[in-house]
Each structure stands twice: as structure tokens, then as C-alpha cells.
Protein backbone atom coordinates (compact mmCIF):
# COMPACT_ATOMS: atom_id res chain seq x y z
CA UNK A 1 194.39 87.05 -112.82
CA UNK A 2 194.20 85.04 -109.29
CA UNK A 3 197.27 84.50 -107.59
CA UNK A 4 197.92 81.32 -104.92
CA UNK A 5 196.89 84.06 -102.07
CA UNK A 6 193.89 84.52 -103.18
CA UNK A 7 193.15 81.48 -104.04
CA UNK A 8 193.79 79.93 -100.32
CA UNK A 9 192.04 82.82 -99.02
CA UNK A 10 188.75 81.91 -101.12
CA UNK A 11 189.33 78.40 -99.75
CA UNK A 12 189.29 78.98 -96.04
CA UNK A 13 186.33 81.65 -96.41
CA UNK A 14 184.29 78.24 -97.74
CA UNK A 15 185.47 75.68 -95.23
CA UNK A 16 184.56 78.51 -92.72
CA UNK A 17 181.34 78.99 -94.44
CA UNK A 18 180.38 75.41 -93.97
CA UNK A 19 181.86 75.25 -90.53
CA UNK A 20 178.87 77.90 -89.43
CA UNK A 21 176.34 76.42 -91.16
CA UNK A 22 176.47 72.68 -90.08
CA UNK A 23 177.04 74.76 -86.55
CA UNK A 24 173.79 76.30 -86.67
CA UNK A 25 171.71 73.42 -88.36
CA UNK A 26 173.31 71.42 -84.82
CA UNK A 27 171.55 74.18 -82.94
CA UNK A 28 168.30 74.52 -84.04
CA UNK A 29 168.08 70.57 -84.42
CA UNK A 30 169.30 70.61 -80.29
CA UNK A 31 166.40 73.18 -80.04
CA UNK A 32 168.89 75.89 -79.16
CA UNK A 33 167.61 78.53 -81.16
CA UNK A 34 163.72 77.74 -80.01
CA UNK A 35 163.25 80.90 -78.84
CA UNK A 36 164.20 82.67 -81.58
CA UNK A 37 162.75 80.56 -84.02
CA UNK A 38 159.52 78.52 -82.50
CA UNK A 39 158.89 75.34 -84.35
CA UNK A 40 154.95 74.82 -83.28
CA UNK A 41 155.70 71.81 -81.33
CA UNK A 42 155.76 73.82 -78.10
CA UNK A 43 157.15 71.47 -75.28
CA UNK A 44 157.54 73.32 -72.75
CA UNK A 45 153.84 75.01 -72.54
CA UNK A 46 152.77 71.03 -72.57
CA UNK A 47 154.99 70.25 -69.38
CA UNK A 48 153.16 73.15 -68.01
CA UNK A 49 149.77 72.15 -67.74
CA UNK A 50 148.16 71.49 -64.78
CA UNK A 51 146.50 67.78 -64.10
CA UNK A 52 147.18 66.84 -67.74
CA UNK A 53 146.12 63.71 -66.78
CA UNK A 54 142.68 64.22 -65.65
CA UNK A 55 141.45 65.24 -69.22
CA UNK A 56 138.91 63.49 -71.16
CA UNK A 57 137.57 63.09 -74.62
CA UNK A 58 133.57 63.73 -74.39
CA UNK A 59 132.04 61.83 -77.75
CA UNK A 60 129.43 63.85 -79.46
CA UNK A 61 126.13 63.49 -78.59
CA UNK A 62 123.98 61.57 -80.02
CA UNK A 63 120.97 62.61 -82.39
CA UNK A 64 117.48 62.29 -80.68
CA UNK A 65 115.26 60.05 -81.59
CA UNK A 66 111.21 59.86 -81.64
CA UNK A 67 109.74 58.54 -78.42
CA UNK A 68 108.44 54.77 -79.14
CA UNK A 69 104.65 55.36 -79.40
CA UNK A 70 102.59 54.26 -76.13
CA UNK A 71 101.91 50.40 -75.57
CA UNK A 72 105.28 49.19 -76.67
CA UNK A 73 106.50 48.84 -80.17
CA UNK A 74 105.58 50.29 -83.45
CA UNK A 75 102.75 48.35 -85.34
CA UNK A 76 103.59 47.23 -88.70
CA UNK A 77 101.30 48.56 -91.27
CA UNK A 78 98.76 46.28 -92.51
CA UNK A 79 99.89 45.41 -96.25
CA UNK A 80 97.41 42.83 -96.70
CA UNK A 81 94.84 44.70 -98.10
CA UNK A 82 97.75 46.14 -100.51
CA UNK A 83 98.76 42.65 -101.56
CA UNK A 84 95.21 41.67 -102.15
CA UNK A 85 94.34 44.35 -104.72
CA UNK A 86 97.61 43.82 -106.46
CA UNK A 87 96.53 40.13 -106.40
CA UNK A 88 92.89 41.33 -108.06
CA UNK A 89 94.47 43.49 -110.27
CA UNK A 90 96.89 40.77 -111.81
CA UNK A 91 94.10 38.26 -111.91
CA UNK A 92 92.33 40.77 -113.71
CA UNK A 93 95.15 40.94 -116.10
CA UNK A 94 95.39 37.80 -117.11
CA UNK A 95 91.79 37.03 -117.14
CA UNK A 96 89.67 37.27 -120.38
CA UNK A 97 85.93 36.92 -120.55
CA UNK A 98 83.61 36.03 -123.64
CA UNK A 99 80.31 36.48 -123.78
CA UNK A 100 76.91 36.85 -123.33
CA UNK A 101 75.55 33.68 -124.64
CA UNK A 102 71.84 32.13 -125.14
CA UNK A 103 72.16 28.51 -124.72
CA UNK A 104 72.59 27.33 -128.13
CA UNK A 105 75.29 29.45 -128.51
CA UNK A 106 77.16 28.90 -125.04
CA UNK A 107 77.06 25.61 -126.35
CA UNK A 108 78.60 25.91 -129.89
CA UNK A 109 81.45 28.16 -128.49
CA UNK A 110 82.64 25.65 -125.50
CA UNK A 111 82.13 22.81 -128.28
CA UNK A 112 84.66 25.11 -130.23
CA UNK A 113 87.31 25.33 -127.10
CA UNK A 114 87.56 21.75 -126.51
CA UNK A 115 90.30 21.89 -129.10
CA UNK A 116 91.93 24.07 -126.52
CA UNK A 117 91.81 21.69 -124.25
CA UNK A 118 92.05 24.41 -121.58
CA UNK A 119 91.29 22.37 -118.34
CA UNK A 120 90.91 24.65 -115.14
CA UNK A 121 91.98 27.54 -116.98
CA UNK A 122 88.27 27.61 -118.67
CA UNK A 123 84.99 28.38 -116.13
CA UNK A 124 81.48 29.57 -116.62
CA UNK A 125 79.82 32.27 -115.02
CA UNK A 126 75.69 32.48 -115.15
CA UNK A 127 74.85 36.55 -116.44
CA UNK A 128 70.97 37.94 -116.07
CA UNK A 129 69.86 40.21 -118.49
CA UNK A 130 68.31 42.92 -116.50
CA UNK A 131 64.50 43.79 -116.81
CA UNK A 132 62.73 47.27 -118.29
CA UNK A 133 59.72 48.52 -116.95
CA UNK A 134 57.58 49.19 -120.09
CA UNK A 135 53.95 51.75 -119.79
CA UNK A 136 52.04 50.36 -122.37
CA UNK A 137 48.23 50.06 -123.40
CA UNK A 138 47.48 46.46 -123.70
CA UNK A 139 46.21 45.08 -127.52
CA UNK A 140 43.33 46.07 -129.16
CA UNK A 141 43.28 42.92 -131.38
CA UNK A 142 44.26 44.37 -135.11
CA UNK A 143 46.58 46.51 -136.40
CA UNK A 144 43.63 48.73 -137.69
CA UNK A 145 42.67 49.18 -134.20
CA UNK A 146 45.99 49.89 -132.79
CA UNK A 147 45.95 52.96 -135.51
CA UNK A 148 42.82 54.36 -134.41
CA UNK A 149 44.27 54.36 -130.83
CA UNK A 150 47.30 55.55 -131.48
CA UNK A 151 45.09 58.81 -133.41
CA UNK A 152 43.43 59.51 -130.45
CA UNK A 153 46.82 59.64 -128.63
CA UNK A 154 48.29 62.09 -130.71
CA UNK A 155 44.88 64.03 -130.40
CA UNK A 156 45.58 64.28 -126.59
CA UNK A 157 49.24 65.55 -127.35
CA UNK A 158 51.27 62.00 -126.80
CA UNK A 159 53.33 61.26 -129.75
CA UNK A 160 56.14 58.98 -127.77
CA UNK A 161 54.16 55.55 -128.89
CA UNK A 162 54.61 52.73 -131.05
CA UNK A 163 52.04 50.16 -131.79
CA UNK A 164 54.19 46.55 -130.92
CA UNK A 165 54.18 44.00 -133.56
CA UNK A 166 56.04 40.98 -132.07
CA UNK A 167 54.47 37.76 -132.01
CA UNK A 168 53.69 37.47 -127.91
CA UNK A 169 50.58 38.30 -126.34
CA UNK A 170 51.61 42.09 -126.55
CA UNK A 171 51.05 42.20 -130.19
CA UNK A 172 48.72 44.81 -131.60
CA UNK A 173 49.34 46.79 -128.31
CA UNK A 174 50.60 50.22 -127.51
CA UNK A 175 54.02 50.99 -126.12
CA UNK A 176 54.11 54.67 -124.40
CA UNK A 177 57.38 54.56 -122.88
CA UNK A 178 60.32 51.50 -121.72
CA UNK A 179 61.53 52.49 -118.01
CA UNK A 180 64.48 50.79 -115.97
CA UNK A 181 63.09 51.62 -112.85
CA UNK A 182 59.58 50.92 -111.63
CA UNK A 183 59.11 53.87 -110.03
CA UNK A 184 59.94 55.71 -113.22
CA UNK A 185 57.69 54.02 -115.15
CA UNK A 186 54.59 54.66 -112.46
CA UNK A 187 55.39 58.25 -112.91
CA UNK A 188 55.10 58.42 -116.76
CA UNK A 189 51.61 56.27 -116.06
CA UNK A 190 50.59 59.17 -113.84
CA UNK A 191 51.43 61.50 -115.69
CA UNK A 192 49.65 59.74 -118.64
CA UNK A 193 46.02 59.04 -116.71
CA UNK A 194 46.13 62.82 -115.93
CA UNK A 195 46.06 63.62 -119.62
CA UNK A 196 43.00 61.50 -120.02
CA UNK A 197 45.12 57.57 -120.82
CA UNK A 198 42.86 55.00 -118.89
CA UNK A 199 43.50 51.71 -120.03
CA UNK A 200 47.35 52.01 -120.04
CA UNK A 201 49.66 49.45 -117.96
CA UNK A 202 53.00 48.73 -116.82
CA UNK A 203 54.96 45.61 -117.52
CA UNK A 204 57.78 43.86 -117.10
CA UNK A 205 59.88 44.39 -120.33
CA UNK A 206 62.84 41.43 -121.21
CA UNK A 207 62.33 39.63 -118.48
CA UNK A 208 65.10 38.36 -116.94
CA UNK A 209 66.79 35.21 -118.47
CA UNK A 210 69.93 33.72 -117.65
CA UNK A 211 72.61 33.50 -120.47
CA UNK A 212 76.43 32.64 -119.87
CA UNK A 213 79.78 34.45 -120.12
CA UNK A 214 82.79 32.15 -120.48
CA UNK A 215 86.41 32.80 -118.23
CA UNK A 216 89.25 32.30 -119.90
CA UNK A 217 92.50 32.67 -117.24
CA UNK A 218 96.37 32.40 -117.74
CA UNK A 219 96.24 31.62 -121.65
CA UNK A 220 99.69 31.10 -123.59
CA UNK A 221 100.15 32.56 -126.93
CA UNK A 222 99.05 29.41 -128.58
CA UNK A 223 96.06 29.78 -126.55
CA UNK A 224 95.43 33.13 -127.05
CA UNK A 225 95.63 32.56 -131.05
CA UNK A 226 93.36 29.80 -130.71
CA UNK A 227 91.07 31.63 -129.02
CA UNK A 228 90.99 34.63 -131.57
CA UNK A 229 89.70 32.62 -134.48
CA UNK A 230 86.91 31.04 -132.69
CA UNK A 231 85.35 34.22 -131.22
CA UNK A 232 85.53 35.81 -135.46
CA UNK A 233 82.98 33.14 -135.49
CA UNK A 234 80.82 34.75 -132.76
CA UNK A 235 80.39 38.27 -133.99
CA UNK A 236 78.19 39.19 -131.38
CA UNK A 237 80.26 38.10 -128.81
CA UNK A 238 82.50 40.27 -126.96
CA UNK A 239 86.08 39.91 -124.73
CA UNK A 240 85.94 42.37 -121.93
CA UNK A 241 88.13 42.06 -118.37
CA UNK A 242 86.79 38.75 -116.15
CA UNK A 243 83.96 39.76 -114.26
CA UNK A 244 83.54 38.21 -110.39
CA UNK A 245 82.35 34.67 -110.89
């Protein structure tokens, strides 16, 4: 059980307790007790520095750079020939073309478009069939004689023939061979008069004639379904990606 001494003796050991530590919290906060307890700041090695004053920042320097190439500037690249073929290309897209058409035909199918009425989207572009080359013995005036030829061809080892039968001026002849180059077919005719064919020929075969392809650009859907049902009434006709006009 405490009595009153004790009591005022716990008392003045806290006042005294509190007396020392607000004493000491004075001192280290007057930098007193810097030396024995260093707070980082260090004042007194900053006073001692010699020509403080003369120091300077120095700013990173700077990444190098590619010399500029001789005769001043960088050219731009050229993108023109870029942007043209993407210009093709598109066009190409949205470009459709019909054909190839005799004249009766061509004729029939733009007769079918003007329900389209397509204006400047619609163009024509003239197409040449391209000619064969054909070796051929010219006719012998009936069919019966075209057979006895064509037995003395296979006697001499040539079986490639056919006797034509259209009605031209070729009819009742020979064919021995349809070439798209001239020079091709002038070395099958060699090769022919060495095995002992005299009277054999060359010829132009389909000559060249001019038929028509139809360009159909920029078409909207309405267009576009328009323009399916009339080519199901040109079977022979086909769509393919526009052609240079």
C-alpha cells in the first residue's frame, strides 16, 4: 500500500523526467548535439567549400545526329508512282468488262443497257482476235480426193491431219498442223517437205477481225443487278477485270 511519500516522490521523478526530455529535444533542435548525432544536412562542410560560387550545371549532351546528305536537304521520296498504281489498282476494282462481241451481238447487249441508262460510266473498247498460222495442203476438189491424200499421208508416217470441211475456199483441203507463230509453222512445213509433202502451204488461220468488249465503271448495286440479268442472256459472254482501253 502507497503512502503520501511515495506518492510525491513518484511525482517529482515525472516532472523531472519531462524536465530532461523537453531539455534535450531544445538541444538537438538548436543543433547542440550535431556532433553526436549528425542529421545529413551538414552545414558546416557547405560553408567550407571553396568558390562555391563558381560552379555550374553542364546539361547532358545531346544525341548525334546523321550528317544532312551533300547538296543541302533530304529529297522527299517520289510517291507518285505509288499513288498511281494504287490509282490503277482501284480503277481496276471498280471496273467490270463484258465481252467479246461480233457485231450483231455488241449491238443487242448495248440495246439491252440502255435501260441502265449508264451515261459515262459505259465505254467501248475495239478487241482483235489474234491470227494462227495453219500448214495445210490446199483442196483437192472432193471429199473422195481429200481421202486418197490423206492415205498417202499416213503411208509416209503423218497422221496429225484432218481433211477441212467448212464452206470457204479451204474446203476439201488438208490441215497438217495450226501454229501461232509463223516461224513455227515454217518449221513443221520443213520438216514436212523433207518427208516427201510437196504441195503443202501455210496460211493465215482466223484472220484477224475486230469484235468489241464493253466497260462498265463505278456501278451501284442497282446497277450491278441490272447488269447480271442481261449478261444470263449472253452465255458466251464473259466479265473479267477492265482491260486498258
Amino acid at each position: 500500500m502507497y503512502t503520501n511519500h511515495d506518492e510525491i516522490f513518484m511525482l517529482k521523478l515525472l516532472f523531472w523526467s519531462l524536465v530532461a526530455a523537453n531539455g534535450a529535444l531544445f538541444a538537438f533542435q538548436q543543433g547542440y548535439l550535431a556532433k553526436l548525432i549528425p542529421d545529413g544536412r551538414e552545414p558546416a562542410r557547405i560553408a567550407q567549400q571553396f568558390n562555391a560560387d563558381k560552379i555550374k550545371l553542364i546539361a547532358p549532351p545531346k544525341p548525334a545526329t546523321s550528317p544532312a546528305p551533300a547538296g543541302g536537304a533530304e529529297a522527299a521520296p517520289d510517291l507518285e508512282p505509288v499513288l498511281a498504281r494504287a490509282r490503277a489498282e482501284q480503277e481496276a476494282l471498280s471496273c467490270t468488262e463484258i465481252g467479246d462481241f461480233d457485231a450483231a451481238e455488241a449491238g443487242r447487249f448495248e440495246t439491252a443497257l440502255a435501260g441502265l441508262a449508264l451515261g459515262d460510266k459505259l465505254s467501248r473498247r475495239a478487241v482483235q482476235t489474234a491470227a494462227s498460222h495453219m500448214v495445210f495442203i490446199p483442196s483437192l476438189g472432193s471429199k473422195e480426193a481429200a481421202d486418197r491424200k490423206v492415205s498417202e499421208l499416213r503411208r509416209l508416217g503423218i497422221t496429225d491431219s484432218y481433211i477441212i470441211q467448212d464452206a470457204t475456199e479451204l474446203r476439201w483441203g488438208i490441215s497438217l498442223g495450226v501454229f501461232k507463230s509463223e516461224d513455227a509453222a515454217r518449221a513443221h512445213l520443213a520438216a514436212l517437205t523433207q518427208e516427201g509433202v510437196r504441195s503443202a502451204r501455210i496460211v493465215t488461220h482466223g484472220l484477224t477481225s475486230n469484235r468489241v468488249a464493253f466497260q462498265l465503271r463505278a456501278l451501284d448495286a442497282d446497277a450491278k443487278a441490272g447488269l447480271t440479268r442481261i449478261i444470263s442472256d449472253f452465255p458466251r459472254q464473259q466479265a473479267r477485270a477492265c482491260q486498258p482501253a
